[in-house]
C-alpha atoms as a PDB file:
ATOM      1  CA  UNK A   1       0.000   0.000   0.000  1.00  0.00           C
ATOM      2  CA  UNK A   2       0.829   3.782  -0.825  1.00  0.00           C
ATOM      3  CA  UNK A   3       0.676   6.447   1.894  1.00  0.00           C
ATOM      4  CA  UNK A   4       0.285  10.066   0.555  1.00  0.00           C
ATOM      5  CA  UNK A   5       0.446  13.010   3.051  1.00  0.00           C
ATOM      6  CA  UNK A   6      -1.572  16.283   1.987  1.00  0.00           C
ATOM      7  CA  UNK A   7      -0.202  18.563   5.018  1.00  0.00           C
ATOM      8  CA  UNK A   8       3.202  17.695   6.122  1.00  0.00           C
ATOM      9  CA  UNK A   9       5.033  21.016   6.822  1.00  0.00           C
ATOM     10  CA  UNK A  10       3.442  22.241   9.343  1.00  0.00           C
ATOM     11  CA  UNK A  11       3.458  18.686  11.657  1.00  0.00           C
ATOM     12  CA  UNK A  12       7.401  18.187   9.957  1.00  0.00           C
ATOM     13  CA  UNK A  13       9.007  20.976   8.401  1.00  0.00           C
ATOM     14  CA  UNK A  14      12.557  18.950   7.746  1.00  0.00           C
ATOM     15  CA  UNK A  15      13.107  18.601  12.009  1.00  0.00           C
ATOM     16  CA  UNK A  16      11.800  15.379  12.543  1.00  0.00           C
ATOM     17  CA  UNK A  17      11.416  11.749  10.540  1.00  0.00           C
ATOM     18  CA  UNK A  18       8.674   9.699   8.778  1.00  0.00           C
ATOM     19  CA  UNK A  19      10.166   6.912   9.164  1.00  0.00           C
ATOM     20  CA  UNK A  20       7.255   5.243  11.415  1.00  0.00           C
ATOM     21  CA  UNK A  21       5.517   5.606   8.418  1.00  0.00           C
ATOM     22  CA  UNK A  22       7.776   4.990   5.888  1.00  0.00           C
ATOM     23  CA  UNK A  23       7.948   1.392   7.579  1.00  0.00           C
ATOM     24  CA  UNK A  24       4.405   0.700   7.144  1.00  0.00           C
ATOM     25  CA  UNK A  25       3.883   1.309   3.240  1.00  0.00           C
ATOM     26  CA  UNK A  26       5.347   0.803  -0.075  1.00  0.00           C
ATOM     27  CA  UNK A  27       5.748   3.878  -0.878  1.00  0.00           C
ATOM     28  CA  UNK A  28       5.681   7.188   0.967  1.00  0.00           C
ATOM     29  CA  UNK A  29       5.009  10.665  -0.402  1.00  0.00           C
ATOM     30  CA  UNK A  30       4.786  13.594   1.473  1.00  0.00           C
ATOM     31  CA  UNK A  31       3.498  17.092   0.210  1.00  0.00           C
ATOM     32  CA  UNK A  32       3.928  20.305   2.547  1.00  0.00           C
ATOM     33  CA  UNK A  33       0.263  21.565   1.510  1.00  0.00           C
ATOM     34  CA  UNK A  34      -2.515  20.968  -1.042  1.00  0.00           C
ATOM     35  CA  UNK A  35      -4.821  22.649  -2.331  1.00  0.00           C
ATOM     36  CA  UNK A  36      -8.454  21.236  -3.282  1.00  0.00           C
ATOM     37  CA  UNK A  37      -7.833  21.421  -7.001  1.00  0.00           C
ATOM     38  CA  UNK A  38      -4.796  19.285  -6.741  1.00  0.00           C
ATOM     39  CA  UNK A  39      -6.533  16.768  -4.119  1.00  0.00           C
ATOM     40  CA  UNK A  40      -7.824  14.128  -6.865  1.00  0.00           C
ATOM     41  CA  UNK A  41      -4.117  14.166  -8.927  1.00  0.00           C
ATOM     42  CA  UNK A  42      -2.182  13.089  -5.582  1.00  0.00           C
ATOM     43  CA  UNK A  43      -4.689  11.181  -4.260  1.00  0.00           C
ATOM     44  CA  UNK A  44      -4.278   8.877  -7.225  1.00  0.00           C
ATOM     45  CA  UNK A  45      -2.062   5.339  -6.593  1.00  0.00           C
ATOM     46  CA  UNK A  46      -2.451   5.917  -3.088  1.00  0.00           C
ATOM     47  CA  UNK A  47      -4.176   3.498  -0.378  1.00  0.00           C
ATOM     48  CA  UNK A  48      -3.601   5.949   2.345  1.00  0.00           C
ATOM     49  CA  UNK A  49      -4.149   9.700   2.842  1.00  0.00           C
ATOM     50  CA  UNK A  50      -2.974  11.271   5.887  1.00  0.00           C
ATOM     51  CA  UNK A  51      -4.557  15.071   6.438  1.00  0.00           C
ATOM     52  CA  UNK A  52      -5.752  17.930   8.286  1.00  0.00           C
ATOM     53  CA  UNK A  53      -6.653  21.291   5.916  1.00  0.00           C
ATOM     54  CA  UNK A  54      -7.670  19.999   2.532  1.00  0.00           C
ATOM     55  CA  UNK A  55     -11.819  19.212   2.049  1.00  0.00           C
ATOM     56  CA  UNK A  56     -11.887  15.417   1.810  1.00  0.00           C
ATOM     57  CA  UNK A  57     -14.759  15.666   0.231  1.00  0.00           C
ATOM     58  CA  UNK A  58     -17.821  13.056  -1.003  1.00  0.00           C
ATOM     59  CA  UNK A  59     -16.908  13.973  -4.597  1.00  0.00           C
ATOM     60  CA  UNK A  60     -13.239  13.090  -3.840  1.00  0.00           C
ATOM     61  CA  UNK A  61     -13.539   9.842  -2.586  1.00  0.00           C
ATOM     62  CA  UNK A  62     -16.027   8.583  -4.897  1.00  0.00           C
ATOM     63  CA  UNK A  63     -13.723   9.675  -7.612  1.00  0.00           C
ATOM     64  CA  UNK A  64     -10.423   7.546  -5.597  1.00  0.00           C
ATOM     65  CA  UNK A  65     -11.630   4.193  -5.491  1.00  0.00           C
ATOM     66  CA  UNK A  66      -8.165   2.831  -4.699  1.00  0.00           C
ATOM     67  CA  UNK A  67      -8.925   4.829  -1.102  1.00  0.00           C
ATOM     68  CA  UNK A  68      -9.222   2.410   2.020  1.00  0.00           C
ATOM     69  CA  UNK A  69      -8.066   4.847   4.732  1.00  0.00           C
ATOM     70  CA  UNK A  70      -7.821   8.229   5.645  1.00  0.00           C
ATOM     71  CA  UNK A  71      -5.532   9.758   8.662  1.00  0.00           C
ATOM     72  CA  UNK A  72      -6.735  12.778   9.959  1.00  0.00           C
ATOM     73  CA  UNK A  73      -3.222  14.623  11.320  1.00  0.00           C
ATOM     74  CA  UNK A  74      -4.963  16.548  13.963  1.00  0.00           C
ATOM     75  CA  UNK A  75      -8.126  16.021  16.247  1.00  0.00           C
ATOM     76  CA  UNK A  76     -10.726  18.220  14.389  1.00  0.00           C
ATOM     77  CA  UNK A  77     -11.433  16.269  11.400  1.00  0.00           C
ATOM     78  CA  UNK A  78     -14.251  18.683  10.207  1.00  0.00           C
ATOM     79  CA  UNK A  79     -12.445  18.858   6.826  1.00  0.00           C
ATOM     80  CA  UNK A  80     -13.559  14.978   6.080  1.00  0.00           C
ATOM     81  CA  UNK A  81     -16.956  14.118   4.820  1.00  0.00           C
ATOM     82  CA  UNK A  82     -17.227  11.165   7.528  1.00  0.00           C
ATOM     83  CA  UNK A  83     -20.943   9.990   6.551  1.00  0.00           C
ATOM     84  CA  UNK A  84     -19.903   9.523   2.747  1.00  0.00           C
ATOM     85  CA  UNK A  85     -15.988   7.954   4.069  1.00  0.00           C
ATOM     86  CA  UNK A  86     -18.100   5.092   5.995  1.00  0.00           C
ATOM     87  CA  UNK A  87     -21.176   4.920   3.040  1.00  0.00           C
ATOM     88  CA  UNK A  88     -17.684   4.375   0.909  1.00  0.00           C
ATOM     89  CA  UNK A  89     -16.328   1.613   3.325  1.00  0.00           C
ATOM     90  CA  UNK A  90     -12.786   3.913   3.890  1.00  0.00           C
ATOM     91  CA  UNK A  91     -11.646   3.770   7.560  1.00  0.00           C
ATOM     92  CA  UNK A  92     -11.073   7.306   9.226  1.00  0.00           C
ATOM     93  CA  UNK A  93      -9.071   8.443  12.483  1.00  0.00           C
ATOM     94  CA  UNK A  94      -7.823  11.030  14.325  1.00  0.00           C
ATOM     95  CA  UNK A  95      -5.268  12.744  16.820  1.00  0.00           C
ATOM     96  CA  UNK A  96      -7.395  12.867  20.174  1.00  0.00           C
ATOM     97  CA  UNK A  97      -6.096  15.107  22.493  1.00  0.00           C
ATOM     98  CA  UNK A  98      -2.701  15.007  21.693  1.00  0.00           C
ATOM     99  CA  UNK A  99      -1.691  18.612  22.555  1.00  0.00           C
ATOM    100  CA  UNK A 100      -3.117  19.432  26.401  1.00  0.00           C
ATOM    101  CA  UNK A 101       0.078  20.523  27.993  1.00  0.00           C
ATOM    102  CA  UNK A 102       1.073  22.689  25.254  1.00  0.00           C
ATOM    103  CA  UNK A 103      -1.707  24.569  25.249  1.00  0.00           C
ATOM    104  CA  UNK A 104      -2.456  24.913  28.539  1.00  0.00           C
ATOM    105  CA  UNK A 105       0.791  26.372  28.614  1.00  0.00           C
ATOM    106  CA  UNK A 106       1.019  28.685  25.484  1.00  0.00           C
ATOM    107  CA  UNK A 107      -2.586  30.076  27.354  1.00  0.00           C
ATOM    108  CA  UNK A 108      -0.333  30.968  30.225  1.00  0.00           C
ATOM    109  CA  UNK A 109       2.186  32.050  28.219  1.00  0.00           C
ATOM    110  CA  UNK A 110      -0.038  34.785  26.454  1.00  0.00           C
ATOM    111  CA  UNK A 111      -1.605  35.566  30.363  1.00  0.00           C
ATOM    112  CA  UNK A 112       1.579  36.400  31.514  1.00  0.00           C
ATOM    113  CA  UNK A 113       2.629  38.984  28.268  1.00  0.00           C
ATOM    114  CA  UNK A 114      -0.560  40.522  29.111  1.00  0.00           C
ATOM    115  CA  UNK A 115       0.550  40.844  32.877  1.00  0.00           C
ATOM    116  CA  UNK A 116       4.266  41.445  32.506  1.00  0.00           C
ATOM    117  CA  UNK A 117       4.879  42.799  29.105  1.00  0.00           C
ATOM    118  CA  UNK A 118       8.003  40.773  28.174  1.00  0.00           C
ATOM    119  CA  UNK A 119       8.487  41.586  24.482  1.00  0.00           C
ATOM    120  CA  UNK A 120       7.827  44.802  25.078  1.00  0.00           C
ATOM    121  CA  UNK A 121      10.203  45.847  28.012  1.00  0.00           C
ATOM    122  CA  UNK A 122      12.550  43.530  25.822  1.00  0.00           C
ATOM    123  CA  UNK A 123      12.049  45.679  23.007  1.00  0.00           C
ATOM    124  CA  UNK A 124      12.854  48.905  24.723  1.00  0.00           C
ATOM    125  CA  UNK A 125      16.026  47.754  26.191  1.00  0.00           C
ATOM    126  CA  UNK A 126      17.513  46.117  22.796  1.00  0.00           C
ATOM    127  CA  UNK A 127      17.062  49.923  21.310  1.00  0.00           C
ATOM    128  CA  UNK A 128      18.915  51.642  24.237  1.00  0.00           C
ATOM    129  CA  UNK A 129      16.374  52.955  26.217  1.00  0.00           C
ATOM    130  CA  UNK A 130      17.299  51.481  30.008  1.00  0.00           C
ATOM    131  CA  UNK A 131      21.407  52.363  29.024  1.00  0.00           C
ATOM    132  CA  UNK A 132      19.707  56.443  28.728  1.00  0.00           C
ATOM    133  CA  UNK A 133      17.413  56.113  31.667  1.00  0.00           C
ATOM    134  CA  UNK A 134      18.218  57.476  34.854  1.00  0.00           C
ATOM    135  CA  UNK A 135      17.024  55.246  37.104  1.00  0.00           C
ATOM    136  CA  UNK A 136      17.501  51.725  38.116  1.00  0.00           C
ATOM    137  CA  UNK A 137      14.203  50.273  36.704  1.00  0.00           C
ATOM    138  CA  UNK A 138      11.344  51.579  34.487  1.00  0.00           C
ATOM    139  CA  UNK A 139       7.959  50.261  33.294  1.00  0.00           C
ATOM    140  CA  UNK A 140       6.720  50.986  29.540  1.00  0.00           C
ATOM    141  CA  UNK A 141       3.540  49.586  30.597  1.00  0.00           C
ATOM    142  CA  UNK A 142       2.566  48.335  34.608  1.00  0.00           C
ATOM    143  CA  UNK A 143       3.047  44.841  35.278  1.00  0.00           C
ATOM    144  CA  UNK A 144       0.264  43.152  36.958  1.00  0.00           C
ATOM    145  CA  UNK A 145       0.494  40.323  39.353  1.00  0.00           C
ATOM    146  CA  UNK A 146      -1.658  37.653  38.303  1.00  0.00           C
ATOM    147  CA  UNK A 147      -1.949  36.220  42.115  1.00  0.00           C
ATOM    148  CA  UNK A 148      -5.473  36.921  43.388  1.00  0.00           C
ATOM    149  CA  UNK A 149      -6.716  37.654  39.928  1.00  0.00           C
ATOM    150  CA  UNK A 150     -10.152  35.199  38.809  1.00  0.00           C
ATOM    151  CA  UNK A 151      -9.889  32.998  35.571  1.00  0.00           C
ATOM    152  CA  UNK A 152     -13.096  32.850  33.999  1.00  0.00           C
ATOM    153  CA  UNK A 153     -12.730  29.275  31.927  1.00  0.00           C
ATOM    154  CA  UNK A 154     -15.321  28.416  29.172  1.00  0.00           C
ATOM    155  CA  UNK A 155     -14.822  25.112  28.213  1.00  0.00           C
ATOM    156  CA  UNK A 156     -13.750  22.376  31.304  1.00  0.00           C
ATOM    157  CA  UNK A 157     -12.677  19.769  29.432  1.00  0.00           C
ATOM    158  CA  UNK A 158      -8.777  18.181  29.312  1.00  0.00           C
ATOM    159  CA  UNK A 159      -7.306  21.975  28.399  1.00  0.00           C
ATOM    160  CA  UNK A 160      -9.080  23.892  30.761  1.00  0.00           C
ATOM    161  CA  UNK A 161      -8.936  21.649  33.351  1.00  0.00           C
ATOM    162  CA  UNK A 162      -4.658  21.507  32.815  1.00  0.00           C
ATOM    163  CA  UNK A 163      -5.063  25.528  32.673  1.00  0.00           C
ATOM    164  CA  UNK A 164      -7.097  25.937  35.909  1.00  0.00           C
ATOM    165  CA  UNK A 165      -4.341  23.393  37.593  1.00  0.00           C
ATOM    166  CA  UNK A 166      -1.284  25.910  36.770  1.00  0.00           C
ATOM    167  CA  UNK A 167      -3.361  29.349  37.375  1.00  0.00           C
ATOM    168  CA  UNK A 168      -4.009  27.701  40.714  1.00  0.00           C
ATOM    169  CA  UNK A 169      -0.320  27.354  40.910  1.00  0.00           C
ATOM    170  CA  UNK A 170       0.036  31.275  40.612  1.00  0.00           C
ATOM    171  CA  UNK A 171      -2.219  31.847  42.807  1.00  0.00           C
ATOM    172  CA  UNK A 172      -5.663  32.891  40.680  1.00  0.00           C
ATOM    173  CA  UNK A 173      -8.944  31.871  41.511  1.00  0.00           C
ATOM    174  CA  UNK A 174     -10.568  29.918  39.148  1.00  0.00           C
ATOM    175  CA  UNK A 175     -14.402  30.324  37.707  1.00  0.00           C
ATOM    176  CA  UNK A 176     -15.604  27.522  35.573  1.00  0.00           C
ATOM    177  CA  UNK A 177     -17.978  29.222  32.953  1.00  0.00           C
ATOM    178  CA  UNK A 178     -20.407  25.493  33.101  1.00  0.00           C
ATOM    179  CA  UNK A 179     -20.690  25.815  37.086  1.00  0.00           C
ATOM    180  CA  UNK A 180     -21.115  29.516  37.409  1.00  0.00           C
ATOM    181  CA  UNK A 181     -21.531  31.764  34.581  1.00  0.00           C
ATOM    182  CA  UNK A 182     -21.694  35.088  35.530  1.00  0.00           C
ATOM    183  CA  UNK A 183     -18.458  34.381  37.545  1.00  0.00           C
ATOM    184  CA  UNK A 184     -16.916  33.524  34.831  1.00  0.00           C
ATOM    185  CA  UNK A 185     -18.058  36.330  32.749  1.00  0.00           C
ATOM    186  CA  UNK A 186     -16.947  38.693  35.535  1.00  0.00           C
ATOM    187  CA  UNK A 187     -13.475  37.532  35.507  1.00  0.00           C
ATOM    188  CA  UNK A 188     -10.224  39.234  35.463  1.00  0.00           C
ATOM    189  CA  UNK A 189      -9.116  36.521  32.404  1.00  0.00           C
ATOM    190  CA  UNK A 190     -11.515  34.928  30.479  1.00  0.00           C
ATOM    191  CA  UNK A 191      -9.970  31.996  28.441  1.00  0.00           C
ATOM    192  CA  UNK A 192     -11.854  29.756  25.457  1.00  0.00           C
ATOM    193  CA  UNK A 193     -11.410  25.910  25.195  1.00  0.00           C
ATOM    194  CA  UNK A 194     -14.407  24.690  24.507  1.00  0.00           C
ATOM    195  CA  UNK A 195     -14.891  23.145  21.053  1.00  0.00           C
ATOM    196  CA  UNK A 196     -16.613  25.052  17.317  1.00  0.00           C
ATOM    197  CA  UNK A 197     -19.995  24.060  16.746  1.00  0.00           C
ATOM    198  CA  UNK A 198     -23.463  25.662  14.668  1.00  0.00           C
ATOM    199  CA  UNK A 199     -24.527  26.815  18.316  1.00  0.00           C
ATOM    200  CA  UNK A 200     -21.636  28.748  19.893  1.00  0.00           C
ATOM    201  CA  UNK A 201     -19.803  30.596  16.609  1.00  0.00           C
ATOM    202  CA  UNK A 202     -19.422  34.141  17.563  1.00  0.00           C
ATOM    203  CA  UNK A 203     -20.355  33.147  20.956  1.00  0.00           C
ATOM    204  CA  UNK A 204     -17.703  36.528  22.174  1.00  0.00           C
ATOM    205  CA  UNK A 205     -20.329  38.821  20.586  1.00  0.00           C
ATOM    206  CA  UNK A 206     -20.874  42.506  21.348  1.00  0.00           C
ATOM    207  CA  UNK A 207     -23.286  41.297  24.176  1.00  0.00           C
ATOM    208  CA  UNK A 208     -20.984  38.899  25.457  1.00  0.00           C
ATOM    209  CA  UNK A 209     -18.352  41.151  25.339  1.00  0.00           C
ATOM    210  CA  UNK A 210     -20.075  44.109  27.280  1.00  0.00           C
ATOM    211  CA  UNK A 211     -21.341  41.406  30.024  1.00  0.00           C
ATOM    212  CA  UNK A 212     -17.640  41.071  30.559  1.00  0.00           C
ATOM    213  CA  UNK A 213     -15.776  42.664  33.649  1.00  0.00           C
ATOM    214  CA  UNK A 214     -14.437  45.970  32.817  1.00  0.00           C
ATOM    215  CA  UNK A 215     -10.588  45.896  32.280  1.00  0.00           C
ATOM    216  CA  UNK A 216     -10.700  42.057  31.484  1.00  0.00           C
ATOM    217  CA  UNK A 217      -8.972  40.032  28.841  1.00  0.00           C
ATOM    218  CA  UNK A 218     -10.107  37.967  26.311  1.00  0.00           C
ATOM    219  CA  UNK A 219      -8.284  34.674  25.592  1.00  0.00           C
ATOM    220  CA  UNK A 220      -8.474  31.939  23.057  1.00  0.00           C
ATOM    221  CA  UNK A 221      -6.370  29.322  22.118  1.00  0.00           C
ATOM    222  CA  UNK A 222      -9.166  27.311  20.990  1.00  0.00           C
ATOM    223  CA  UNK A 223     -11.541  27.931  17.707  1.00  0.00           C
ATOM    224  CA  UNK A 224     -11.192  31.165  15.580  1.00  0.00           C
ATOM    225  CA  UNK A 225     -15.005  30.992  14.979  1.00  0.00           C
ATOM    226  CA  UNK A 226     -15.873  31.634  19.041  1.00  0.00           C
ATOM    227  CA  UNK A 227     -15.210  34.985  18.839  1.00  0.00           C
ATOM    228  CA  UNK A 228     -16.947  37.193  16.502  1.00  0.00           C
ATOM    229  CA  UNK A 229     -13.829  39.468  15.304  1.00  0.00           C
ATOM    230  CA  UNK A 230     -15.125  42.692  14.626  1.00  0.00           C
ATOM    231  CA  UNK A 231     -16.703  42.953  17.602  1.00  0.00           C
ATOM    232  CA  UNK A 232     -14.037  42.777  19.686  1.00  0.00           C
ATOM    233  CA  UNK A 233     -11.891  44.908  17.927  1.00  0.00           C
ATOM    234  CA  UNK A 234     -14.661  47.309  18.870  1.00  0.00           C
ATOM    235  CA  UNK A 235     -15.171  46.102  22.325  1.00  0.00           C
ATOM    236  CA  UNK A 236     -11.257  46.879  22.880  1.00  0.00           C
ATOM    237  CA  UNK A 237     -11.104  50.028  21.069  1.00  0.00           C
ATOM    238  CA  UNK A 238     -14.346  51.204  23.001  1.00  0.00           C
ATOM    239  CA  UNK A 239     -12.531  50.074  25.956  1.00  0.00           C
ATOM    240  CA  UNK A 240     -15.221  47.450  27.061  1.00  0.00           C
ATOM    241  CA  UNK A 241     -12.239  45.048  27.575  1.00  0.00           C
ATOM    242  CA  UNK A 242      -8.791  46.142  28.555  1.00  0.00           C
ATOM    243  CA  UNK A 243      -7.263  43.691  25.156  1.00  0.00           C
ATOM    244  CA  UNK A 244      -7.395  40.132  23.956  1.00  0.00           C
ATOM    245  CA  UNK A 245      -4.517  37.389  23.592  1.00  0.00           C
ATOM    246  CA  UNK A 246      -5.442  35.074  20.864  1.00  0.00           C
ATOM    247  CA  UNK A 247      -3.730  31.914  19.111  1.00  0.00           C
ATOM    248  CA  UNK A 248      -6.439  31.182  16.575  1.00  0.00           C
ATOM    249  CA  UNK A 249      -8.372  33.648  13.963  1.00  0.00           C
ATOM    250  CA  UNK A 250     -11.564  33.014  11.948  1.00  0.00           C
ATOM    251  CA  UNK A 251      -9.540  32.713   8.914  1.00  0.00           C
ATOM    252  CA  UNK A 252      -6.088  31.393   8.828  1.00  0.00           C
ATOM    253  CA  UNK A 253      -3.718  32.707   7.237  1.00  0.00           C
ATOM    254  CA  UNK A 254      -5.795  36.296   7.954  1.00  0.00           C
ATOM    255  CA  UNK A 255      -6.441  38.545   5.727  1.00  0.00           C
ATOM    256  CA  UNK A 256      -4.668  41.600   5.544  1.00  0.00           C
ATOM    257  CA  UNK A 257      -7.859  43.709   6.832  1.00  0.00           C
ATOM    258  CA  UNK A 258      -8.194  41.590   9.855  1.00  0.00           C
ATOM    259  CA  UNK A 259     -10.178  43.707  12.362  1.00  0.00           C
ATOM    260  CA  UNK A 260      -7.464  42.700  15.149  1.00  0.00           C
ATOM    261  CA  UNK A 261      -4.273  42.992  13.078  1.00  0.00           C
ATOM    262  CA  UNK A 262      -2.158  46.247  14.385  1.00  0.00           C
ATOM    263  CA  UNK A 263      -4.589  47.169  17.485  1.00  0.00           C
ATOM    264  CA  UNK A 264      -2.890  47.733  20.509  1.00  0.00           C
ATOM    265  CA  UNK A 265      -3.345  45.897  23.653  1.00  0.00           C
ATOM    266  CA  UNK A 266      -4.534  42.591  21.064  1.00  0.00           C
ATOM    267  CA  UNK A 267      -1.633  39.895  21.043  1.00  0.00           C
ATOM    268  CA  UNK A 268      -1.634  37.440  18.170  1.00  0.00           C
ATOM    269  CA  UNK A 269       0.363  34.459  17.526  1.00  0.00           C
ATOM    270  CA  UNK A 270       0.123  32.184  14.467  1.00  0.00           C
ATOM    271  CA  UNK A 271      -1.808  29.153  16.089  1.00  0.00           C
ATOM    272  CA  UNK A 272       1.396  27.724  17.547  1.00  0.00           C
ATOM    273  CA  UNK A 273       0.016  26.708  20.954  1.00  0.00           C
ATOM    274  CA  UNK A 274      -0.086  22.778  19.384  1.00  0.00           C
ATOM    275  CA  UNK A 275       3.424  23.356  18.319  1.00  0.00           C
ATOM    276  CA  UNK A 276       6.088  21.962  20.475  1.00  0.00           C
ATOM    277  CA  UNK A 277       8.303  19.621  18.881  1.00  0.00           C
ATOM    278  CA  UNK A 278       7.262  16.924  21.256  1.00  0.00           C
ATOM    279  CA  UNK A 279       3.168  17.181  20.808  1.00  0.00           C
ATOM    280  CA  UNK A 280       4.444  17.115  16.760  1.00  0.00           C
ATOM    281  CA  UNK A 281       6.423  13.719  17.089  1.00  0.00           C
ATOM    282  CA  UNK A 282       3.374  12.573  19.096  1.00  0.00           C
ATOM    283  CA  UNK A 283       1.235  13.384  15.688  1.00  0.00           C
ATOM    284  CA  UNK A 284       3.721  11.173  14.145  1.00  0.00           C
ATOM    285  CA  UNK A 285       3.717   8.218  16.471  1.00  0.00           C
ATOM    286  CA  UNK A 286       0.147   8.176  16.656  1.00  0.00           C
ATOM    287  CA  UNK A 287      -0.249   8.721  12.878  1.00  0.00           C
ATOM    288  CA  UNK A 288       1.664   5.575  12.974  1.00  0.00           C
ATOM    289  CA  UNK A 289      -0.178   3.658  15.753  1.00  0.00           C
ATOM    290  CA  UNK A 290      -3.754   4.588  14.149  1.00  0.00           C
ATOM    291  CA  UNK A 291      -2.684   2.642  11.102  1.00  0.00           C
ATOM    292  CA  UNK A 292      -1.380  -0.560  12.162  1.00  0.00           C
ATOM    293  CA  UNK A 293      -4.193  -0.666  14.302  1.00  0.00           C
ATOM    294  CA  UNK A 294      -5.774  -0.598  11.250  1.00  0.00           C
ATOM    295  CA  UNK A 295      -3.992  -2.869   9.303  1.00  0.00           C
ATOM    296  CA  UNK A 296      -3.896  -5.318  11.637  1.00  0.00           C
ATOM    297  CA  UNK A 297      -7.677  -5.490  12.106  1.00  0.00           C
ATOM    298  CA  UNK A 298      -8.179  -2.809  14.909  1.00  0.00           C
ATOM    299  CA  UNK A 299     -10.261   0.370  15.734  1.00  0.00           C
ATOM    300  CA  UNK A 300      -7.503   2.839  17.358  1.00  0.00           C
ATOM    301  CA  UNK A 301      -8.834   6.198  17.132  1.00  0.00           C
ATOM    302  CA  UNK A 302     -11.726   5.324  14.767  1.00  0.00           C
ATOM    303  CA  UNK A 303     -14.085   8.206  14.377  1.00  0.00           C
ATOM    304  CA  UNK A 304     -16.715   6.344  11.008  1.00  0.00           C
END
């Protein structure tokens, strides 16, 4: 059999090895992105598909009938037509939370740039401006301390729960948005990790937004589509909400008119919090694990 990966530079960008899989197939091919007009060409001679971005869709996989298996490379698999993959008889799996730790710690990571304005004090130093200050120390922006602060957390499951376990740690009480709403809502920090569905897109509306403690923060490391974006670019520039730290966006790679893009006191990064080499070789290994399971007659990780 013939393995062909659609997504493969952002999971292994030349620092790690596919040799797990390698060992499994006849034939490996690995392509660092493709796009849904090139989907049916590289699918073809291929057994195997492993994925995460491209639409695997109903169309597709009628047109591949040499297609027994697809590997989703991540845990969403929202991008795979799973009703027509099991009317088709092809096998699909996933990644199930693979990637607690490191988000639970890039959310702390953003929580404490908000509090202690690293890059920025960084920033000011590297260009000379503590060498020409007078005194000893100086602040470009006050830090806060983050004990006795409240974390408002929407969304208890394995990630929040790992989150509320190290805020505890620096000494934050902790309001869990399923046990007591409005103390969540009231929170100093209000971080998303609760999964995209029909119901909750936009669910950090203008309304949401203005229920929200004055001077709070907005974070989300979960699902671009939560937050409605335009809103909160208002909310912060109306000064609703003292700013927002956020690892996902509703489209991704944004668009250059991104509400959020350029606003002060909003801190973007480019949906790295997965992104530790470690939780990427775990993609790997279970990649691997999923399909001898598989091969060998098992269900690991089924989601058809």
């Amino acid at each position: 059999m013939n393995i062909v990966i659609f997504d493969g530079y952002t999971i292994n960008p030349g620092d790690l090895s596919w040799d797990k899989l390698d060992a499994l197939c006849d034939k490996l091919t690995v392509f660092d992105s493709t796009s849904e007009d090139k989907a049916l060409s590289r699918l073809t001679g291929n057994e195997i598909l492993m994925t995460s971005k491209c639409p695997i869709t109903r169309e597709l996989m009628e047109n591949s009938p040499q297609l027994k298996y697809i590997g989703c490379t991540a845990t969403g698999y929202n991008n795979i037509d799973v009703e027509a993959a099991a009317d088709l008889g092809i096998a699909v799996t996933n990644i199930p939370a693979y990637s607690t730790d490191a988000v639970a710690q890039h959310t702390i990571a953003l929580m404490l740039e908000l509090s202690n304005h690293v890059g920025l004090h960084n920033a000011s130093v590297q260009d000379g401006q503590w060498s020409d200050n007078e005194y000893f120390c100086y602040w470009k922006k006050s830090v806060t301390l983050l004990t006795g602060k409240s974390l408002g957390i929407i969304g208890y499951g394995a990630i929040g729960k790992r989150v509320a376990q190290i805020a505890r740690a620096l000494g934050m009480e902790i309001n869990i948005f399923s046990q007591d709403p409005a103390g969540a809502m009231k929170s100093d920090f209000v971080s998303l990790h609760c999964p995209l569905t029909r119901e909750n897109r936009h669910m950090v509306n203008t309304e949401f937004l203005v229920n929200m403690k004055p001077g709070a923060i907005l974070i989300n490391t979960a699902r671009g589509g939560l937050v409605d974006e335009r809103a909160l670019a208002d909310a912060i520039k109306a000064g609703f909400i003292a700013g927002a730290a956020l690892d996902v966006l509703e489209q991704e790679p944004p668009a250059k008119d991104c509400p959020l893009i350029g606003l002060d006191n909003c801190i973007i990064t480019p949906h790295i919090a997965w992104s530790p080499k470690e939780m990427r070789q775990a993609v790997i290994d279970i990649l691997a694990e999923n399909l001898e399971s598989w091969l060998t007659g098992g269900m690991k990780n089924r989601v058809d």
